[in-house]
PDB file of N, CA and C in Angstrom:
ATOM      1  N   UNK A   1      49.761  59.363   9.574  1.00  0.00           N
ATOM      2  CA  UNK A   1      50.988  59.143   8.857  1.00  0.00           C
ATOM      3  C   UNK A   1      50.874  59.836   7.506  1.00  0.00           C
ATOM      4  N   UNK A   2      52.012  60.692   7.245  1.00  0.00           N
ATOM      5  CA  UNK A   2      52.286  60.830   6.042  1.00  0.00           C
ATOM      6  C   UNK A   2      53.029  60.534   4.926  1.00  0.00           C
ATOM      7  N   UNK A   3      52.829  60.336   3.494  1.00  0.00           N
ATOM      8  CA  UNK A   3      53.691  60.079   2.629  1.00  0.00           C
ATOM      9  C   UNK A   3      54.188  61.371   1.588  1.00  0.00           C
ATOM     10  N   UNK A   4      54.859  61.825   1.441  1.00  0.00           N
ATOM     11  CA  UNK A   4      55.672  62.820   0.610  1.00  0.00           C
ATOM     12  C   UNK A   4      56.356  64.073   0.742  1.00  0.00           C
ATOM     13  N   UNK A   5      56.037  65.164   0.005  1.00  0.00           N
ATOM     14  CA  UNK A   5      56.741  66.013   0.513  1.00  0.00           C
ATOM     15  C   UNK A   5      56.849  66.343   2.251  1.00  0.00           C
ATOM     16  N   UNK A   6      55.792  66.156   2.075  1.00  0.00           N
ATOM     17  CA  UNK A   6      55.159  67.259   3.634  1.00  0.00           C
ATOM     18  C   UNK A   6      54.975  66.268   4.926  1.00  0.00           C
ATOM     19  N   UNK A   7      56.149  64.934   4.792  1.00  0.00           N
ATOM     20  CA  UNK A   7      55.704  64.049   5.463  1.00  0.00           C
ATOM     21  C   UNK A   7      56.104  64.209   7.461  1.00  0.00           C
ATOM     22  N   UNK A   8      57.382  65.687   7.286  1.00  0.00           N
ATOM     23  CA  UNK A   8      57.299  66.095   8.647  1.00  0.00           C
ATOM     24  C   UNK A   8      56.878  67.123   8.715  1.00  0.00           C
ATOM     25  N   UNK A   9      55.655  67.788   8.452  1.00  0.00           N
ATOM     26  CA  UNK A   9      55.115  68.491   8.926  1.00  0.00           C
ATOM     27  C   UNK A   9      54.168  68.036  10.001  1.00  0.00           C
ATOM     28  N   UNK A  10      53.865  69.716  11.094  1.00  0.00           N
ATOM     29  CA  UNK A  10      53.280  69.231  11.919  1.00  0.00           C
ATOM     30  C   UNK A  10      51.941  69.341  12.103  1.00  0.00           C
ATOM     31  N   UNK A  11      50.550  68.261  12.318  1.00  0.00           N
ATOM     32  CA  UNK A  11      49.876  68.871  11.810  1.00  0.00           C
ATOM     33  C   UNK A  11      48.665  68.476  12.772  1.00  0.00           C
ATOM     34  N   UNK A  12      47.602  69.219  13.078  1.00  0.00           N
ATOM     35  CA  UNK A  12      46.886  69.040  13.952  1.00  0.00           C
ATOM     36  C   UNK A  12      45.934  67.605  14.548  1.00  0.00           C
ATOM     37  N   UNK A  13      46.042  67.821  15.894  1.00  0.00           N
ATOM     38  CA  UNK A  13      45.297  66.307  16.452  1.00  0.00           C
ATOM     39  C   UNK A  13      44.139  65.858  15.943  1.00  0.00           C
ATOM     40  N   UNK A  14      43.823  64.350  15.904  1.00  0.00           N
ATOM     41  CA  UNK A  14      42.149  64.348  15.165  1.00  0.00           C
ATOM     42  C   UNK A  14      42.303  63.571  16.446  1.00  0.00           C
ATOM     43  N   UNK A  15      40.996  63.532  16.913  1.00  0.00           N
ATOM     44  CA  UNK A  15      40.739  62.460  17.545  1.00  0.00           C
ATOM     45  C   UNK A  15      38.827  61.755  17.373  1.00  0.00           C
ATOM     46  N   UNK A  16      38.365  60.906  17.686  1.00  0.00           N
ATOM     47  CA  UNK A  16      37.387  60.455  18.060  1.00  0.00           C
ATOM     48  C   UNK A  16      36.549  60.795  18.545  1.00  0.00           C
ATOM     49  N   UNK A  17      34.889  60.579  18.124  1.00  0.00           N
ATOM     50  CA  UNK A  17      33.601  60.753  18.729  1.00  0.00           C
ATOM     51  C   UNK A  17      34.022  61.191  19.950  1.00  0.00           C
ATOM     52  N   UNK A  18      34.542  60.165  20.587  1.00  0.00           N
ATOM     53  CA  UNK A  18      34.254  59.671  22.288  1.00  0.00           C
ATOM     54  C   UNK A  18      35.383  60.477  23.331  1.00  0.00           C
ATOM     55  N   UNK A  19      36.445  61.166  22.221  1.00  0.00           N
ATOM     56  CA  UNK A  19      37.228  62.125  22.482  1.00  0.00           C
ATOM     57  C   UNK A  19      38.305  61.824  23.174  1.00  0.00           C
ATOM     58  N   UNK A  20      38.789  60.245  21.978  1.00  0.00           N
ATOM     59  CA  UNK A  20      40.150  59.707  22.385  1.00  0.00           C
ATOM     60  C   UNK A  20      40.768  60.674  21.378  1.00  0.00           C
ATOM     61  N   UNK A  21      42.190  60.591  21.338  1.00  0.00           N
ATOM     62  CA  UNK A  21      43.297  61.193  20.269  1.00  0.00           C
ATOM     63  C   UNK A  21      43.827  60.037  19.975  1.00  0.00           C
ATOM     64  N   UNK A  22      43.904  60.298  18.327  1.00  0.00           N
ATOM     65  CA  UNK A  22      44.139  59.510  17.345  1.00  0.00           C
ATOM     66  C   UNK A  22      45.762  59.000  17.050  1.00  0.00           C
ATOM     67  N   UNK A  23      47.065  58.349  17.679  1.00  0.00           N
ATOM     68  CA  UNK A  23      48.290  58.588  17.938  1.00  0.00           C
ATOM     69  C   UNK A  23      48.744  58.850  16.263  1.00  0.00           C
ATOM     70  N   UNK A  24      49.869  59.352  15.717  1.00  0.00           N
ATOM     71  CA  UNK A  24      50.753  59.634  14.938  1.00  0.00           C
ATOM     72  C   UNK A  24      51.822  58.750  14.617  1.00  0.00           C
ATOM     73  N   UNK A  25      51.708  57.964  13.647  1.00  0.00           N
ATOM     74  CA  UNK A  25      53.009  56.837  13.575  1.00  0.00           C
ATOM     75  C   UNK A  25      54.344  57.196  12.524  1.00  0.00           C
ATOM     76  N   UNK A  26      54.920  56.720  12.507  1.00  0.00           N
ATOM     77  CA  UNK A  26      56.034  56.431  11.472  1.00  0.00           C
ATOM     78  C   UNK A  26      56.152  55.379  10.347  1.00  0.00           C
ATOM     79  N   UNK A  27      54.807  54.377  10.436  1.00  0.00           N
ATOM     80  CA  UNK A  27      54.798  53.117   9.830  1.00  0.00           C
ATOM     81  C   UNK A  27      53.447  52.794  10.032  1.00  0.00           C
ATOM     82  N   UNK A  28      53.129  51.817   9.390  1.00  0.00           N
ATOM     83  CA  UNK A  28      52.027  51.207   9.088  1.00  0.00           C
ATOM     84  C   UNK A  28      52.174  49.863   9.060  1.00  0.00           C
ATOM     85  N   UNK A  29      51.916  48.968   9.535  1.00  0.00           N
ATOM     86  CA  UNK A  29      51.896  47.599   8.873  1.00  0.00           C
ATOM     87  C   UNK A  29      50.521  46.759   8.670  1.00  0.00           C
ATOM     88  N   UNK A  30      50.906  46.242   7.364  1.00  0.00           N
ATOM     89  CA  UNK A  30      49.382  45.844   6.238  1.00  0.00           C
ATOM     90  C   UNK A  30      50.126  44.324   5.874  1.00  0.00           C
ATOM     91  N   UNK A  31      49.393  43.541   6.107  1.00  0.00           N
ATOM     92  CA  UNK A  31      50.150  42.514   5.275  1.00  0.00           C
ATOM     93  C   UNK A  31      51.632  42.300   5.292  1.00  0.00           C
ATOM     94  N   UNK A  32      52.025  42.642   7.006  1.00  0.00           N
ATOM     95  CA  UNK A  32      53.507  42.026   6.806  1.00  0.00           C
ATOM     96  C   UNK A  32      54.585  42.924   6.144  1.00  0.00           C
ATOM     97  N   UNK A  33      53.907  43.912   5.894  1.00  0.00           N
ATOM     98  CA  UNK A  33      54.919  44.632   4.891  1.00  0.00           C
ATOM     99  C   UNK A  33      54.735  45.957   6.171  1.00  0.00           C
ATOM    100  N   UNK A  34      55.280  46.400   6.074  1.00  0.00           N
ATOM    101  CA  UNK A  34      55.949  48.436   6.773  1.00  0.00           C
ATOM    102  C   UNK A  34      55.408  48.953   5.968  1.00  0.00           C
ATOM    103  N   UNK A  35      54.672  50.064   5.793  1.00  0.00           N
ATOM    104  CA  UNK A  35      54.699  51.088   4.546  1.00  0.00           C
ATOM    105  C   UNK A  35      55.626  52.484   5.719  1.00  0.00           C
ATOM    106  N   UNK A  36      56.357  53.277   5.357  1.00  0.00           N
ATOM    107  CA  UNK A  36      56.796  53.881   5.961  1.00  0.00           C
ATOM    108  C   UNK A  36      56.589  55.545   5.456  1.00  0.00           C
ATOM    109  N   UNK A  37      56.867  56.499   6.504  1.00  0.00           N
ATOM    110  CA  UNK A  37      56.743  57.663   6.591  1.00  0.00           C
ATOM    111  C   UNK A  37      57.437  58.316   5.908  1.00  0.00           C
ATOM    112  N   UNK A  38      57.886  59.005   4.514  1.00  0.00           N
ATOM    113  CA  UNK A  38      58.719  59.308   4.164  1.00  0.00           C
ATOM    114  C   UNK A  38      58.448  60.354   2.779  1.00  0.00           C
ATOM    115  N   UNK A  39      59.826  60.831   2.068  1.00  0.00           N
ATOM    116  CA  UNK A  39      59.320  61.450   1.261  1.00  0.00           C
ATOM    117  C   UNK A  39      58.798  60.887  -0.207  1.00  0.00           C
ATOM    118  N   UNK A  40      59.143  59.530  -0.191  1.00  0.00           N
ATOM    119  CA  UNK A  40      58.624  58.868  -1.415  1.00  0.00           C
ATOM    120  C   UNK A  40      58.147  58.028  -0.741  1.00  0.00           C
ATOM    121  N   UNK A  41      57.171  57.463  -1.488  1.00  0.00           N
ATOM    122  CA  UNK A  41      56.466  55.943  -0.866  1.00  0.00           C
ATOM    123  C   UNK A  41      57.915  55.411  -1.058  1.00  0.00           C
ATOM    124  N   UNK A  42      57.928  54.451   0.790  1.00  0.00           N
ATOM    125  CA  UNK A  42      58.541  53.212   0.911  1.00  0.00           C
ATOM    126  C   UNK A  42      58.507  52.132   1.194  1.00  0.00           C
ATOM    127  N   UNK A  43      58.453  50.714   0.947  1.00  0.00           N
ATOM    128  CA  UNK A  43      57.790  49.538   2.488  1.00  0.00           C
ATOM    129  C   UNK A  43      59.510  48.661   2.795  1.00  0.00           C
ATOM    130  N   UNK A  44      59.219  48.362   3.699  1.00  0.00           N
ATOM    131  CA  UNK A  44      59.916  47.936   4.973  1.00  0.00           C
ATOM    132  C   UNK A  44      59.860  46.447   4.859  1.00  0.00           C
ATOM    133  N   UNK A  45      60.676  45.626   4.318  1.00  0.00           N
ATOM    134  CA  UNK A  45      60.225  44.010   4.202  1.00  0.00           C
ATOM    135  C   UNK A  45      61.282  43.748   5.362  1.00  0.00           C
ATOM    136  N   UNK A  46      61.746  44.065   6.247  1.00  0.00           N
ATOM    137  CA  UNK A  46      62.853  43.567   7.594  1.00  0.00           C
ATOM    138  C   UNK A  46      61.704  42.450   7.783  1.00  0.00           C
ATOM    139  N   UNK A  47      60.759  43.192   8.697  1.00  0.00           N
ATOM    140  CA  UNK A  47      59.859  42.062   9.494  1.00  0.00           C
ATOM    141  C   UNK A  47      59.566  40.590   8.917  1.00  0.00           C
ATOM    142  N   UNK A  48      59.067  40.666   7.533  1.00  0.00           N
ATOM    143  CA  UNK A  48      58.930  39.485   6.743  1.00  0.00           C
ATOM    144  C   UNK A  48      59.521  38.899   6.701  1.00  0.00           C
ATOM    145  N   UNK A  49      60.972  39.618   6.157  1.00  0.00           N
ATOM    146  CA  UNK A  49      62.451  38.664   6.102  1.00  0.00           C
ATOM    147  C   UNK A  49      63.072  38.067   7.312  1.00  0.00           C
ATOM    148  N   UNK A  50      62.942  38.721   8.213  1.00  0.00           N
ATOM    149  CA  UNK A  50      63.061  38.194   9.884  1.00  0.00           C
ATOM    150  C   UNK A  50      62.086  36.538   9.487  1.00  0.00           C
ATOM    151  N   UNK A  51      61.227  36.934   9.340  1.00  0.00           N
ATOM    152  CA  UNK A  51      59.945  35.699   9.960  1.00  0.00           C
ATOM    153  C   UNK A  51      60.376  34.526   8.767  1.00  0.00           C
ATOM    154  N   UNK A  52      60.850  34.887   7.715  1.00  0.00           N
ATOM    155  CA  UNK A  52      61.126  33.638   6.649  1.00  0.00           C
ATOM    156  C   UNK A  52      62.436  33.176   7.362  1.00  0.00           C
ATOM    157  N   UNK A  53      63.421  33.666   7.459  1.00  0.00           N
ATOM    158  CA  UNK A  53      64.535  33.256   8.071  1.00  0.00           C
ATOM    159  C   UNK A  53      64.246  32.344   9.573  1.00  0.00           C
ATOM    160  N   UNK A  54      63.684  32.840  10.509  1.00  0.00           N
ATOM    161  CA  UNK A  54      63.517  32.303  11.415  1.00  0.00           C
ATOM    162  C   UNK A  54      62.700  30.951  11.326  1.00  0.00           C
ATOM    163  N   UNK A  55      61.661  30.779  10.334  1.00  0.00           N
ATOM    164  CA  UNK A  55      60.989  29.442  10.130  1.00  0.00           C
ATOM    165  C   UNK A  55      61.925  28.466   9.612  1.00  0.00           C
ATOM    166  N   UNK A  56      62.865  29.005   8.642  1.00  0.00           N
ATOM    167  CA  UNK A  56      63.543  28.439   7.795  1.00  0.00           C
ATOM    168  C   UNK A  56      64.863  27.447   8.578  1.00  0.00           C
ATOM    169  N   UNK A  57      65.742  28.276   9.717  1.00  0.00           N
ATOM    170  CA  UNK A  57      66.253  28.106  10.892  1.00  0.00           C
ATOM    171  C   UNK A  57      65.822  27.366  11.947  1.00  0.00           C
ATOM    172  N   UNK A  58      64.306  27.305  12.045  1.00  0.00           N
ATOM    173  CA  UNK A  58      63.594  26.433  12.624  1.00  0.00           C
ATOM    174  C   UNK A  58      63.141  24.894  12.303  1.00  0.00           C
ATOM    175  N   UNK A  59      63.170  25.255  10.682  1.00  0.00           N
ATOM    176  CA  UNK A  59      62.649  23.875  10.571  1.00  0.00           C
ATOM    177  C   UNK A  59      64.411  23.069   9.842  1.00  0.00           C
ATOM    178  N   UNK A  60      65.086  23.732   9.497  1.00  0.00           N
ATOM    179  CA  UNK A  60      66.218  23.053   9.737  1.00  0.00           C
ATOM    180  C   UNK A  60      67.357  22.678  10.708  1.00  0.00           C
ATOM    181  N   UNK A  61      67.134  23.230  11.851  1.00  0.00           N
ATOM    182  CA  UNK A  61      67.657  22.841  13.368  1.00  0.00           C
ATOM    183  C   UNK A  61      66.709  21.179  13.472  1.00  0.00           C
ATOM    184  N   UNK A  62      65.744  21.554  13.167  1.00  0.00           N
ATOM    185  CA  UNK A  62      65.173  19.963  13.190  1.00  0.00           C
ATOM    186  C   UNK A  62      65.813  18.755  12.536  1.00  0.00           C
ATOM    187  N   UNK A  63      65.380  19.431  11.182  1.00  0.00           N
ATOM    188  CA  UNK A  63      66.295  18.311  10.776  1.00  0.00           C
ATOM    189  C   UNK A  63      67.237  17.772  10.726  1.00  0.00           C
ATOM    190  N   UNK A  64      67.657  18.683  10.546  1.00  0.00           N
ATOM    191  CA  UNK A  64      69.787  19.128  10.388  1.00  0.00           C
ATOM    192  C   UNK A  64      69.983  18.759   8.848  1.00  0.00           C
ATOM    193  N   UNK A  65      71.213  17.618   9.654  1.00  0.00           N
ATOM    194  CA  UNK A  65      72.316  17.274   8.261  1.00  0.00           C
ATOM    195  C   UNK A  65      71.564  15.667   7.726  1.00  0.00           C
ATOM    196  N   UNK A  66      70.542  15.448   8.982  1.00  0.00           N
ATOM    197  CA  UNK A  66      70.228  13.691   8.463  1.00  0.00           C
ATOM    198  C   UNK A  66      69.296  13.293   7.297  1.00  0.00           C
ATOM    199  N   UNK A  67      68.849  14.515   6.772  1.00  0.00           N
ATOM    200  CA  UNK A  67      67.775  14.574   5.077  1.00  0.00           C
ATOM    201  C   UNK A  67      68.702  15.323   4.073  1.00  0.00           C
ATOM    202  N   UNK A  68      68.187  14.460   3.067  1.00  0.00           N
ATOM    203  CA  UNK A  68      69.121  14.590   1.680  1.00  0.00           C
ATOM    204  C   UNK A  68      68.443  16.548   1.400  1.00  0.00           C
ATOM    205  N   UNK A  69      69.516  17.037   0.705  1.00  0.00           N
ATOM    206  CA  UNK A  69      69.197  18.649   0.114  1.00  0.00           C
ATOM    207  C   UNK A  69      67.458  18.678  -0.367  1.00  0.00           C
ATOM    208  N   UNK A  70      67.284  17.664  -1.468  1.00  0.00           N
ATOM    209  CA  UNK A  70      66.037  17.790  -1.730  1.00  0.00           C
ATOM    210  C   UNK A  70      65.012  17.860  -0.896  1.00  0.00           C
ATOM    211  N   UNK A  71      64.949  16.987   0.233  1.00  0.00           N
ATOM    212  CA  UNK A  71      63.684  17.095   1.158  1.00  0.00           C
ATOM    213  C   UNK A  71      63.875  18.065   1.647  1.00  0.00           C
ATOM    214  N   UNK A  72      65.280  18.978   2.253  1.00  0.00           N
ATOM    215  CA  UNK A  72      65.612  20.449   2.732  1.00  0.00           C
ATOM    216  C   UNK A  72      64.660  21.538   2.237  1.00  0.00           C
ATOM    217  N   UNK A  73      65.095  21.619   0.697  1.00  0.00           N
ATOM    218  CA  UNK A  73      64.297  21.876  -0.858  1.00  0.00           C
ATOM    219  C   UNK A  73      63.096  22.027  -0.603  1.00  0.00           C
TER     220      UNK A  73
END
Protein backbone atom coordinates (compact mmCIF):
# COMPACT_ATOMS: atom_id res chain seq x y z
CA UNK A 1 0.00 0.00 0.00
CA UNK A 2 0.78 3.35 -0.79
CA UNK A 3 0.41 6.81 0.66
CA UNK A 4 0.93 10.00 -1.59
CA UNK A 5 1.77 11.20 -4.62
CA UNK A 6 2.63 8.00 -6.30
CA UNK A 7 -0.06 6.09 -4.55
CA UNK A 8 -1.31 4.52 -8.13
CA UNK A 9 1.56 3.68 -9.41
CA UNK A 10 2.40 0.37 -10.51
CA UNK A 11 4.94 -1.24 -8.87
CA UNK A 12 6.68 -4.49 -8.72
CA UNK A 13 5.69 -7.90 -6.82
CA UNK A 14 7.59 -8.68 -3.48
CA UNK A 15 6.94 -11.75 -2.31
CA UNK A 16 8.38 -14.18 0.44
CA UNK A 17 11.30 -16.52 1.37
CA UNK A 18 9.05 -19.45 0.62
CA UNK A 19 7.91 -17.73 -2.65
CA UNK A 20 4.38 -16.69 -1.70
CA UNK A 21 3.36 -13.09 -3.30
CA UNK A 22 2.79 -10.50 -1.06
CA UNK A 23 -1.16 -9.18 -2.11
CA UNK A 24 -1.57 -5.23 -2.73
CA UNK A 25 -4.35 -3.50 -0.72
CA UNK A 26 -6.25 -0.32 -0.70
CA UNK A 27 -6.45 -0.13 3.19
CA UNK A 28 -5.00 -1.18 6.14
CA UNK A 29 -6.70 -1.74 9.28
CA UNK A 30 -4.75 -1.02 12.75
CA UNK A 31 -6.76 -0.45 15.62
CA UNK A 32 -10.17 -0.24 14.14
CA UNK A 33 -9.30 2.57 12.19
CA UNK A 34 -8.77 2.17 7.87
CA UNK A 35 -5.68 3.97 7.02
CA UNK A 36 -6.35 4.29 3.33
CA UNK A 37 -4.56 4.43 -0.06
CA UNK A 38 -4.47 7.77 -1.23
CA UNK A 39 -2.87 10.95 -2.09
CA UNK A 40 -2.78 12.42 1.39
CA UNK A 41 -2.77 10.36 4.44
CA UNK A 42 -6.41 9.33 5.22
CA UNK A 43 -8.24 6.93 7.95
CA UNK A 44 -11.57 5.52 7.49
CA UNK A 45 -13.59 5.60 10.96
CA UNK A 46 -17.01 3.87 8.98
CA UNK A 47 -16.05 0.52 10.62
CA UNK A 48 -15.75 1.95 14.22
CA UNK A 49 -18.74 4.04 13.82
CA UNK A 50 -20.71 1.01 12.48
CA UNK A 51 -19.57 -1.02 15.72
CA UNK A 52 -20.47 1.99 18.30
CA UNK A 53 -23.83 2.35 16.76
CA UNK A 54 -24.63 -1.19 16.61
CA UNK A 55 -23.69 -1.84 20.48
CA UNK A 56 -25.45 1.20 21.27
CA UNK A 57 -28.79 -0.21 19.28
CA UNK A 58 -28.12 -3.28 21.01
CA UNK A 59 -28.03 -2.46 24.32
CA UNK A 60 -30.99 -0.18 23.97
CA UNK A 61 -33.44 -2.64 22.16
CA UNK A 62 -32.91 -4.22 25.58
CA UNK A 63 -33.85 -1.92 27.49
CA UNK A 64 -36.06 0.24 25.63
CA UNK A 65 -38.31 2.93 27.06
CA UNK A 66 -38.58 1.09 30.76
CA UNK A 67 -35.07 2.97 32.31
CA UNK A 68 -35.00 6.53 33.13
CA UNK A 69 -32.45 8.67 30.33
CA UNK A 70 -29.79 8.57 32.98
CA UNK A 71 -29.24 4.83 33.32
CA UNK A 72 -29.55 5.04 29.16
CA UNK A 73 -26.59 7.75 29.89
Amino acid sequence: MRIGVRHNEKFMNISTADGREILRCDKIRYLEIYVKSVGVFSCSYDSSNRSLYRAFNAFFGKVGRLASEDVII
